[in-house]
PDB file of N, CA and C in Angstrom:
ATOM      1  N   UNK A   1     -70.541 121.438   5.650  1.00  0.00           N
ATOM      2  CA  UNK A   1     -71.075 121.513   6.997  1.00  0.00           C
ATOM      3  C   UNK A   1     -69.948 121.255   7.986  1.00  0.00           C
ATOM      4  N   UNK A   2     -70.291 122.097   8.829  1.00  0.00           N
ATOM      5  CA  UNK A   2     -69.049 122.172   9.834  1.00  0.00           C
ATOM      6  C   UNK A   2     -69.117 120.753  10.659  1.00  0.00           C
ATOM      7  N   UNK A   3     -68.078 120.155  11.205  1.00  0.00           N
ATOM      8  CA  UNK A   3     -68.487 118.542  12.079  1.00  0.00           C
ATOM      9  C   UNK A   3     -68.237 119.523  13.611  1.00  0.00           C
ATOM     10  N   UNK A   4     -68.759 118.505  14.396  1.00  0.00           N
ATOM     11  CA  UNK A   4     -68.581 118.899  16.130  1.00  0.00           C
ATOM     12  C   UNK A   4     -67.174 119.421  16.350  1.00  0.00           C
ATOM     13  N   UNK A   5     -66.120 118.425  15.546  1.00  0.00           N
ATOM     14  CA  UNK A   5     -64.816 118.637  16.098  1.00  0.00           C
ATOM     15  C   UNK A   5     -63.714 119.660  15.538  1.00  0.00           C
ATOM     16  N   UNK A   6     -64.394 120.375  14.487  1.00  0.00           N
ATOM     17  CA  UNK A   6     -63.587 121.203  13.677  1.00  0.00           C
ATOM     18  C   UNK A   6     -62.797 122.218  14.253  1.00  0.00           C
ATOM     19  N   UNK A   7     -63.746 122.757  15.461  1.00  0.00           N
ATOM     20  CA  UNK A   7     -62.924 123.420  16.407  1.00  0.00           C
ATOM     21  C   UNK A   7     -62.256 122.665  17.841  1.00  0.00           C
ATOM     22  N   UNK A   8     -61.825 121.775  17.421  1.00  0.00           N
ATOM     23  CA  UNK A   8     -60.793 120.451  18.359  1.00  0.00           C
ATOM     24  C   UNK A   8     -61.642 120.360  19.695  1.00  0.00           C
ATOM     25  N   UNK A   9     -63.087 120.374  19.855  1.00  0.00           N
ATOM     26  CA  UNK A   9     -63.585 119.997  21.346  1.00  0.00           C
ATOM     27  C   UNK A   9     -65.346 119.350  20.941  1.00  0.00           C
ATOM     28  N   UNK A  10     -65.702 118.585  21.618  1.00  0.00           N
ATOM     29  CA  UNK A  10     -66.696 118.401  21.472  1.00  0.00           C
ATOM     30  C   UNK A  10     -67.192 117.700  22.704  1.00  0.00           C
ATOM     31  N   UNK A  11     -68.441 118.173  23.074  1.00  0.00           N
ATOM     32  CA  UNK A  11     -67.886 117.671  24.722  1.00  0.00           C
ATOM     33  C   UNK A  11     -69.320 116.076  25.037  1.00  0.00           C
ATOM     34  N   UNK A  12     -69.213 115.655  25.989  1.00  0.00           N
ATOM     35  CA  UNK A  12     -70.265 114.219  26.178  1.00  0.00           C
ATOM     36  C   UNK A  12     -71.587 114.634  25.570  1.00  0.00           C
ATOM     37  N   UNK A  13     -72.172 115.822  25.848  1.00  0.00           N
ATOM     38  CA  UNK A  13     -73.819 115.830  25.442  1.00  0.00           C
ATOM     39  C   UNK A  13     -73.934 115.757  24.049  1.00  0.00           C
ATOM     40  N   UNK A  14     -72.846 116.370  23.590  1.00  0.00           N
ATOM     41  CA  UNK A  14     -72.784 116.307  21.943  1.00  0.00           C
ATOM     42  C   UNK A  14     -72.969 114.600  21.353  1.00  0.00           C
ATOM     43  N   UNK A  15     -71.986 113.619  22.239  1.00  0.00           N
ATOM     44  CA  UNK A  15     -71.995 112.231  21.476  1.00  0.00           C
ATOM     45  C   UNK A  15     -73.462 111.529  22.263  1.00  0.00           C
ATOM     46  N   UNK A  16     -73.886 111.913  23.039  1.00  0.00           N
ATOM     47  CA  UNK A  16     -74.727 111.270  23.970  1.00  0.00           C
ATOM     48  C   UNK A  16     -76.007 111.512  23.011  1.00  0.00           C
ATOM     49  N   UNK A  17     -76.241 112.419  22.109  1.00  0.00           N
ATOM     50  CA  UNK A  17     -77.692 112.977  21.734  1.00  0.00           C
ATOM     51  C   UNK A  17     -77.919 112.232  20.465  1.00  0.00           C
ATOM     52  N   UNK A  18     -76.183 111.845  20.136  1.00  0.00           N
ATOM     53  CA  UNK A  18     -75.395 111.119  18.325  1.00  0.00           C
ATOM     54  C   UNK A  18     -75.820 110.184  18.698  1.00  0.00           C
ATOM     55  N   UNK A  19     -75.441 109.038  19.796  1.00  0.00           N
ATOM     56  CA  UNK A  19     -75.899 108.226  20.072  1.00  0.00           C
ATOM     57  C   UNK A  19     -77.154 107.402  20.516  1.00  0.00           C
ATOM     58  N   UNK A  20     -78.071 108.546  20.809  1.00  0.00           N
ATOM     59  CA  UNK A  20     -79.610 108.258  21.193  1.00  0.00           C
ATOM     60  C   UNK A  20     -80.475 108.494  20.320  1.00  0.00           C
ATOM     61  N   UNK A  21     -80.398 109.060  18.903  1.00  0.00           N
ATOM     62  CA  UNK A  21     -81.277 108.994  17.941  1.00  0.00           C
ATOM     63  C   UNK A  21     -82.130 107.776  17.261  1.00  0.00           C
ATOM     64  N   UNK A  22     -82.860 107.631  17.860  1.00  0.00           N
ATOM     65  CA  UNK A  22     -83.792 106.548  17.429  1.00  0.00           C
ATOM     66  C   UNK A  22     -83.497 105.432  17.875  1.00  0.00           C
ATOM     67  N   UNK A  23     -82.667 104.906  18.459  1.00  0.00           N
ATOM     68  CA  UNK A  23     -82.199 103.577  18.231  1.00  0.00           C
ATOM     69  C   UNK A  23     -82.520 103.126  19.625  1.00  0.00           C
ATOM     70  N   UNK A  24     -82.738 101.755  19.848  1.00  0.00           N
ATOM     71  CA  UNK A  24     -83.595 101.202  20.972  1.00  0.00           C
ATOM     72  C   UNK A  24     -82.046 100.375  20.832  1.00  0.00           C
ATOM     73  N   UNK A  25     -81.049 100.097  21.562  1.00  0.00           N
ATOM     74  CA  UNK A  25     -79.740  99.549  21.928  1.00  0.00           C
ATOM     75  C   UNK A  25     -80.002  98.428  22.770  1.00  0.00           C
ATOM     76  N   UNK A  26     -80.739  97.829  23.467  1.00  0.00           N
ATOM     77  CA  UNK A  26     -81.014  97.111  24.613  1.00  0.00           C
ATOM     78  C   UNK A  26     -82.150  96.272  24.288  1.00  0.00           C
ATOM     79  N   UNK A  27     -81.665  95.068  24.528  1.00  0.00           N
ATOM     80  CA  UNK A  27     -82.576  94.224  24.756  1.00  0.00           C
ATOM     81  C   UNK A  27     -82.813  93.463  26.477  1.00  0.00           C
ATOM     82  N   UNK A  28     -83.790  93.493  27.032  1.00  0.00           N
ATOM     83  CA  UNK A  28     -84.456  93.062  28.437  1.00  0.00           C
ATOM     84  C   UNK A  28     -84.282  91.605  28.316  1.00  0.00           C
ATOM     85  N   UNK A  29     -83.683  90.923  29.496  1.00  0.00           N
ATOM     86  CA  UNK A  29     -83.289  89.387  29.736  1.00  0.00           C
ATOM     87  C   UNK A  29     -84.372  88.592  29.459  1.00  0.00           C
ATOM     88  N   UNK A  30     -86.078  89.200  29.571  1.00  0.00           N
ATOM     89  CA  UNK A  30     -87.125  88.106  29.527  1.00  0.00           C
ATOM     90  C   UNK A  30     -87.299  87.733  27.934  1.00  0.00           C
ATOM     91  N   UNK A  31     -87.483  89.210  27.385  1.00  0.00           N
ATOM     92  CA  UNK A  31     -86.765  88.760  25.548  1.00  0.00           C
ATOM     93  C   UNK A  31     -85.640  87.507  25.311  1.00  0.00           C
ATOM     94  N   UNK A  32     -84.613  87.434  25.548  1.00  0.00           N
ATOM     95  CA  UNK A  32     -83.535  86.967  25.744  1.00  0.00           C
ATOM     96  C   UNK A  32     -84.105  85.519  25.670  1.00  0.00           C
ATOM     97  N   UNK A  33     -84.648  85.221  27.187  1.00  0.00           N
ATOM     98  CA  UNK A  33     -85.122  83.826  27.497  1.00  0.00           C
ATOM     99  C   UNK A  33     -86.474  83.688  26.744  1.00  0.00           C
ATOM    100  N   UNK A  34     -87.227  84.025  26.185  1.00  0.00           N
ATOM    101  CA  UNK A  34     -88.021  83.819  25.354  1.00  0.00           C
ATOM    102  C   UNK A  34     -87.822  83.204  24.128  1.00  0.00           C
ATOM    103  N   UNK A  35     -86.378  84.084  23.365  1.00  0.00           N
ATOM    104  CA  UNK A  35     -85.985  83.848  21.724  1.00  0.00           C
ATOM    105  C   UNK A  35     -85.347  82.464  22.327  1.00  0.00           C
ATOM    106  N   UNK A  36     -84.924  82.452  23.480  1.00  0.00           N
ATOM    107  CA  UNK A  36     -83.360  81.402  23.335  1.00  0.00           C
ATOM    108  C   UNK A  36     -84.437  79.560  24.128  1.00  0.00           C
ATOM    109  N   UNK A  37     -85.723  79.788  24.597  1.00  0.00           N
ATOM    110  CA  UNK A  37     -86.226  78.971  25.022  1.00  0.00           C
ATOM    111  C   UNK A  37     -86.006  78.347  26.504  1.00  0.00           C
ATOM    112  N   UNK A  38     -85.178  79.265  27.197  1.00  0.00           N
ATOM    113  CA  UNK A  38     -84.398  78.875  28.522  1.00  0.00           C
ATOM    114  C   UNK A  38     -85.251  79.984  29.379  1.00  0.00           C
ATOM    115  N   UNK A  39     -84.442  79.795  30.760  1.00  0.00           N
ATOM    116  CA  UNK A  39     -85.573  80.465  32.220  1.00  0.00           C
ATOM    117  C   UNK A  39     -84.730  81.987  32.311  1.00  0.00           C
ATOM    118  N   UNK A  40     -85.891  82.768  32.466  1.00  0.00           N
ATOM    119  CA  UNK A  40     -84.611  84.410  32.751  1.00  0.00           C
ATOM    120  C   UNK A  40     -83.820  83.848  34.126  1.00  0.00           C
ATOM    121  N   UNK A  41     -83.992  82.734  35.036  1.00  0.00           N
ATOM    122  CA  UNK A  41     -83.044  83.093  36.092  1.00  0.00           C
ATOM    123  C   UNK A  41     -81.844  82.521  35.257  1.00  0.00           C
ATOM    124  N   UNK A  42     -81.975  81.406  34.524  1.00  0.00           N
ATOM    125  CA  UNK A  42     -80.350  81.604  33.545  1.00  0.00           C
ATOM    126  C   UNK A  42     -79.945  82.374  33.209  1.00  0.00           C
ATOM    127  N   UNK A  43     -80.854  82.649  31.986  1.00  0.00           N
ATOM    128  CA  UNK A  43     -79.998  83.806  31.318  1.00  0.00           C
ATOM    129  C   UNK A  43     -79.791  85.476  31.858  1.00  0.00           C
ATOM    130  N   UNK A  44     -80.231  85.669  33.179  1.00  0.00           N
ATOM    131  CA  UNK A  44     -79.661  86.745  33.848  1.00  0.00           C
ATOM    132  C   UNK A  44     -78.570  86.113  34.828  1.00  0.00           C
ATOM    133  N   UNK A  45     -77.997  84.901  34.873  1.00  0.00           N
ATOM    134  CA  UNK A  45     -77.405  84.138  34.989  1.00  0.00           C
ATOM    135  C   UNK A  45     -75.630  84.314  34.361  1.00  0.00           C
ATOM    136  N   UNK A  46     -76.223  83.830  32.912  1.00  0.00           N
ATOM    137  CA  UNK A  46     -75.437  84.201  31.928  1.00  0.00           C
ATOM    138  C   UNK A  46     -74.859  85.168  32.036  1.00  0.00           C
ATOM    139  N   UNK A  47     -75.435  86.503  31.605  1.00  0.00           N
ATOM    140  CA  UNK A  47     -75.208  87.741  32.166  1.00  0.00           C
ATOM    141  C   UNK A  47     -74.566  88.238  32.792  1.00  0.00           C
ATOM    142  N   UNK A  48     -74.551  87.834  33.871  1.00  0.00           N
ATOM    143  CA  UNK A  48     -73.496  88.271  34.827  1.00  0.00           C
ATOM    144  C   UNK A  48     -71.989  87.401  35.083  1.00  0.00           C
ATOM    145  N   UNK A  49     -72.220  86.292  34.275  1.00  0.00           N
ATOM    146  CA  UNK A  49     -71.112  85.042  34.191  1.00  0.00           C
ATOM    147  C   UNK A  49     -70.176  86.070  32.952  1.00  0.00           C
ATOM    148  N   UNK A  50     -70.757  86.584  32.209  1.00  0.00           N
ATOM    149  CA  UNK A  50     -69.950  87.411  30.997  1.00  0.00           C
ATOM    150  C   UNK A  50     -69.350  88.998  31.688  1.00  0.00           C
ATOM    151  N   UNK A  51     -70.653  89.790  32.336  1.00  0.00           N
ATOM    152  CA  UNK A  51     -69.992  91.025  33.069  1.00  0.00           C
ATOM    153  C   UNK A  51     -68.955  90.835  33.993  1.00  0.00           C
ATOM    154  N   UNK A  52     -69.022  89.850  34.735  1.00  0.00           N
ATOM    155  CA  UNK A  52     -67.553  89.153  35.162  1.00  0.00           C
ATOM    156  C   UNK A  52     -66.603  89.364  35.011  1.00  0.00           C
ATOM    157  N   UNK A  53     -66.472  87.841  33.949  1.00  0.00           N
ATOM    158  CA  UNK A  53     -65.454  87.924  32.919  1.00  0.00           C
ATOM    159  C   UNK A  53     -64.317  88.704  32.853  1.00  0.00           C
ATOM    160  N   UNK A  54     -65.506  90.035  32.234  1.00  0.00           N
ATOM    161  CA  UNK A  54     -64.980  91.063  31.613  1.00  0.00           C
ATOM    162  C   UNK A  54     -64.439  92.714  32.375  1.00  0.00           C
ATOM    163  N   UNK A  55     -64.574  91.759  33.623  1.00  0.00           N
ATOM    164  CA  UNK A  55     -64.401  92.835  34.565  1.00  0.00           C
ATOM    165  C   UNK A  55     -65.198  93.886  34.294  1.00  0.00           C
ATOM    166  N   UNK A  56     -66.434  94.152  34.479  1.00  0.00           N
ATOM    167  CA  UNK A  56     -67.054  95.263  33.517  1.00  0.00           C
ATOM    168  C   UNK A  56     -66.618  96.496  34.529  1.00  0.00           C
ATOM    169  N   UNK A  57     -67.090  96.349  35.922  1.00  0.00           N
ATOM    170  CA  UNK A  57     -67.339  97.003  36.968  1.00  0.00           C
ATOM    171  C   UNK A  57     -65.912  98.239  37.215  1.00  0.00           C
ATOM    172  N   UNK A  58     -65.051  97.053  36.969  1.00  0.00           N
ATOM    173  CA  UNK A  58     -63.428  97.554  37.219  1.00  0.00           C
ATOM    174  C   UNK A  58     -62.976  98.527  36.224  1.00  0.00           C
ATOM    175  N   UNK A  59     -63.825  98.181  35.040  1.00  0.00           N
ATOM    176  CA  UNK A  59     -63.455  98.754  33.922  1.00  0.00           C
ATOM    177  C   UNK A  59     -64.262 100.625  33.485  1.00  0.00           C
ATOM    178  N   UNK A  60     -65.742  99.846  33.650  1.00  0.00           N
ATOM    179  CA  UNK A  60     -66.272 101.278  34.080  1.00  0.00           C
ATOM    180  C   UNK A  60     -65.906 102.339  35.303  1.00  0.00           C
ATOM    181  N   UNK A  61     -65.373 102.003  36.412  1.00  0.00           N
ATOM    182  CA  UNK A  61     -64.682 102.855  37.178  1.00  0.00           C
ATOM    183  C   UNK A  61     -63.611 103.650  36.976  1.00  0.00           C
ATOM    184  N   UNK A  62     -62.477 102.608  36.301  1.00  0.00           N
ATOM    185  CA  UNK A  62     -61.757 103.256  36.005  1.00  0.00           C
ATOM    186  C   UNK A  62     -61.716 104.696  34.838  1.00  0.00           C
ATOM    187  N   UNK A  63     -62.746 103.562  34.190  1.00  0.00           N
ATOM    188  CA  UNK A  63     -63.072 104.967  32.963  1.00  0.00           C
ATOM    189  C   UNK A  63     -63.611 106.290  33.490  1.00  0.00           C
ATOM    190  N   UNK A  64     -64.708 106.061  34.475  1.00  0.00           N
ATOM    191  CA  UNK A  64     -64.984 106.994  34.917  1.00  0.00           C
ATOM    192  C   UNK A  64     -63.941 107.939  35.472  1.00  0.00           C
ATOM    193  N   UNK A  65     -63.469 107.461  36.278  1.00  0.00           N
ATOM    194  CA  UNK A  65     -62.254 108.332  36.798  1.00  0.00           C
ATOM    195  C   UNK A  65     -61.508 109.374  35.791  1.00  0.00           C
ATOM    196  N   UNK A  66     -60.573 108.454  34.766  1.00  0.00           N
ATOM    197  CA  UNK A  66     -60.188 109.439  33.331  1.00  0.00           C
ATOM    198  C   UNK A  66     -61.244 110.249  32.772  1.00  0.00           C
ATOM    199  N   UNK A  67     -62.230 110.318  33.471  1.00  0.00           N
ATOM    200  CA  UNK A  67     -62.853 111.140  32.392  1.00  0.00           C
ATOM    201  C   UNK A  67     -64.070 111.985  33.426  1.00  0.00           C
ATOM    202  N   UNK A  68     -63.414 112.477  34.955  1.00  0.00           N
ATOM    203  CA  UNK A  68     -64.447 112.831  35.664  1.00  0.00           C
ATOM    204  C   UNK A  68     -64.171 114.405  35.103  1.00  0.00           C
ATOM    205  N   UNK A  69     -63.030 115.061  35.071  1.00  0.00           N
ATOM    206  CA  UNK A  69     -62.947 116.481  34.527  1.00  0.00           C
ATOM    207  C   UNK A  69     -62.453 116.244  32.918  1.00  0.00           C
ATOM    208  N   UNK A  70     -63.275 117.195  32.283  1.00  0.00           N
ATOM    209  CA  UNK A  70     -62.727 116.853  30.865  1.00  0.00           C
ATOM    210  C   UNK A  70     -62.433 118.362  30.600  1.00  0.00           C
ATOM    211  N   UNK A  71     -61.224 118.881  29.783  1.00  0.00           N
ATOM    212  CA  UNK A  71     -60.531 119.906  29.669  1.00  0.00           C
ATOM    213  C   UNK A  71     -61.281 121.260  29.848  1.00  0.00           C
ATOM    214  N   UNK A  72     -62.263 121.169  29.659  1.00  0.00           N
ATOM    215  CA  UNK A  72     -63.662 122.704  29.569  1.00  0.00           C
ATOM    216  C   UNK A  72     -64.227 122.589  31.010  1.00  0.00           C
ATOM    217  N   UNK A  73     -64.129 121.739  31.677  1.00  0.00           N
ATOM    218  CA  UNK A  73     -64.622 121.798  33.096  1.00  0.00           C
ATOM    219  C   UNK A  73     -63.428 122.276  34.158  1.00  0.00           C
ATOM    220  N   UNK A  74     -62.042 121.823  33.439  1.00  0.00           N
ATOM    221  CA  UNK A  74     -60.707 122.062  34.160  1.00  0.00           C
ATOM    222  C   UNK A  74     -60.437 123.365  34.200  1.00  0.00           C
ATOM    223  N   UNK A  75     -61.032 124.043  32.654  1.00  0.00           N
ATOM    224  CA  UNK A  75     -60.649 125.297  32.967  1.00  0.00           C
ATOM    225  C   UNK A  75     -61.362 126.432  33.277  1.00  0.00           C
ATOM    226  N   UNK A  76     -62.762 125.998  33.437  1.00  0.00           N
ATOM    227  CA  UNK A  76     -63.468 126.824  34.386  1.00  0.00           C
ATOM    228  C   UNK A  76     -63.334 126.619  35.251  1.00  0.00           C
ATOM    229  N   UNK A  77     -63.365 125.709  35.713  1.00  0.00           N
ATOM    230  CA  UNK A  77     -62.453 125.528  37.452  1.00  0.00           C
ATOM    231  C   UNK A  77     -61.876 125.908  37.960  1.00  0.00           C
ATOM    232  N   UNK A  78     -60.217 126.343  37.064  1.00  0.00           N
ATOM    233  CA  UNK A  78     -59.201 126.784  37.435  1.00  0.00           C
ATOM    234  C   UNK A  78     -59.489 128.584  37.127  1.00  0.00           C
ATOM    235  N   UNK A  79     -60.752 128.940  36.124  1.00  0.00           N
ATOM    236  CA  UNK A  79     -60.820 130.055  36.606  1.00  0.00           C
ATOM    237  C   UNK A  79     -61.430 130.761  37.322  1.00  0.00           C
ATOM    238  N   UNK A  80     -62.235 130.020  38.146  1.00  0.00           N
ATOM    239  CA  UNK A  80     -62.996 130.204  38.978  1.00  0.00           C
ATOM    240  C   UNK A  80     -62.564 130.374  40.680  1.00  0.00           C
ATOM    241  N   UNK A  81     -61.483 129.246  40.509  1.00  0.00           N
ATOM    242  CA  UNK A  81     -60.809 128.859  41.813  1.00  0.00           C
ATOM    243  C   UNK A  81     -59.359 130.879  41.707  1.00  0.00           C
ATOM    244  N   UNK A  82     -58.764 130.964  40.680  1.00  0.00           N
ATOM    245  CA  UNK A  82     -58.125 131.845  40.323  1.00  0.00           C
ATOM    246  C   UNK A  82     -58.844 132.856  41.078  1.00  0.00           C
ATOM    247  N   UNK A  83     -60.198 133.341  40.847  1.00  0.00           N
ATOM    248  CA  UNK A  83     -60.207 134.917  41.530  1.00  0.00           C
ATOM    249  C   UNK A  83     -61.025 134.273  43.048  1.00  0.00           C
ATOM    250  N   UNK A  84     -60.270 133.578  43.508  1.00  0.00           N
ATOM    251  CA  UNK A  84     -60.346 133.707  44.649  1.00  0.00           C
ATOM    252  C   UNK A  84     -59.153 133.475  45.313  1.00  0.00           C
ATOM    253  N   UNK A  85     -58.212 132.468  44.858  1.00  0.00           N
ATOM    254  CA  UNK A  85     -56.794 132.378  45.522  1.00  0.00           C
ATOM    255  C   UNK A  85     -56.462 134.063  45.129  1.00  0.00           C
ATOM    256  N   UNK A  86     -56.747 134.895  44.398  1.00  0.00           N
ATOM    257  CA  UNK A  86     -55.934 136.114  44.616  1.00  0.00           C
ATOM    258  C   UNK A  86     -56.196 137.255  45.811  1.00  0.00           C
ATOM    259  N   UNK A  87     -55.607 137.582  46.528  1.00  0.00           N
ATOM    260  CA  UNK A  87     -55.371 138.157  47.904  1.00  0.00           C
ATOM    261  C   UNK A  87     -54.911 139.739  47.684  1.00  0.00           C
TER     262      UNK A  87
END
């Protein structure tokens, strides 16, 4: 069986659909404070004491950025933009 990448491209919807099969990824803060016996205003508390941290905000931006055109969008672009710069 052929994989996504055999022909060297595979683009976000492909990993996005890999990644959403069945799987419930997330757990909700009132869960959280329930298992752990504490108040959700802590532990959404918590939460944000760790996204912090970790610069999440800074980090997802930047990613975003590297990855606002990805090579198949660049080059329809550029051929799109092409028959019109020609005069």
């Amino acid at each position: 069986m052929d994989s996504a990448t055999s022909h060297g491209c595979a683009d976000a919807c492909t990993f996005l659909v890999a990644m959403d099969v069945g799987l419930q990824e997330f757990i909700y803060n009132d869960n959280c404070s329930a298992l752990a016996s504490t108040s959700l205003k802590q532990v959404s508390k918590m939460e944000l004491g760790v996204l912090n941290a970790m610069k999440v905000e800074a980090w997802i931006a930047r990613d975003s950025m590297k990855k606002f055109c990805t090579y198949n969008e660049t080059a329809v672009l550029l051929s799109r933009i092409s028959s019109y710069l020609i005069v």
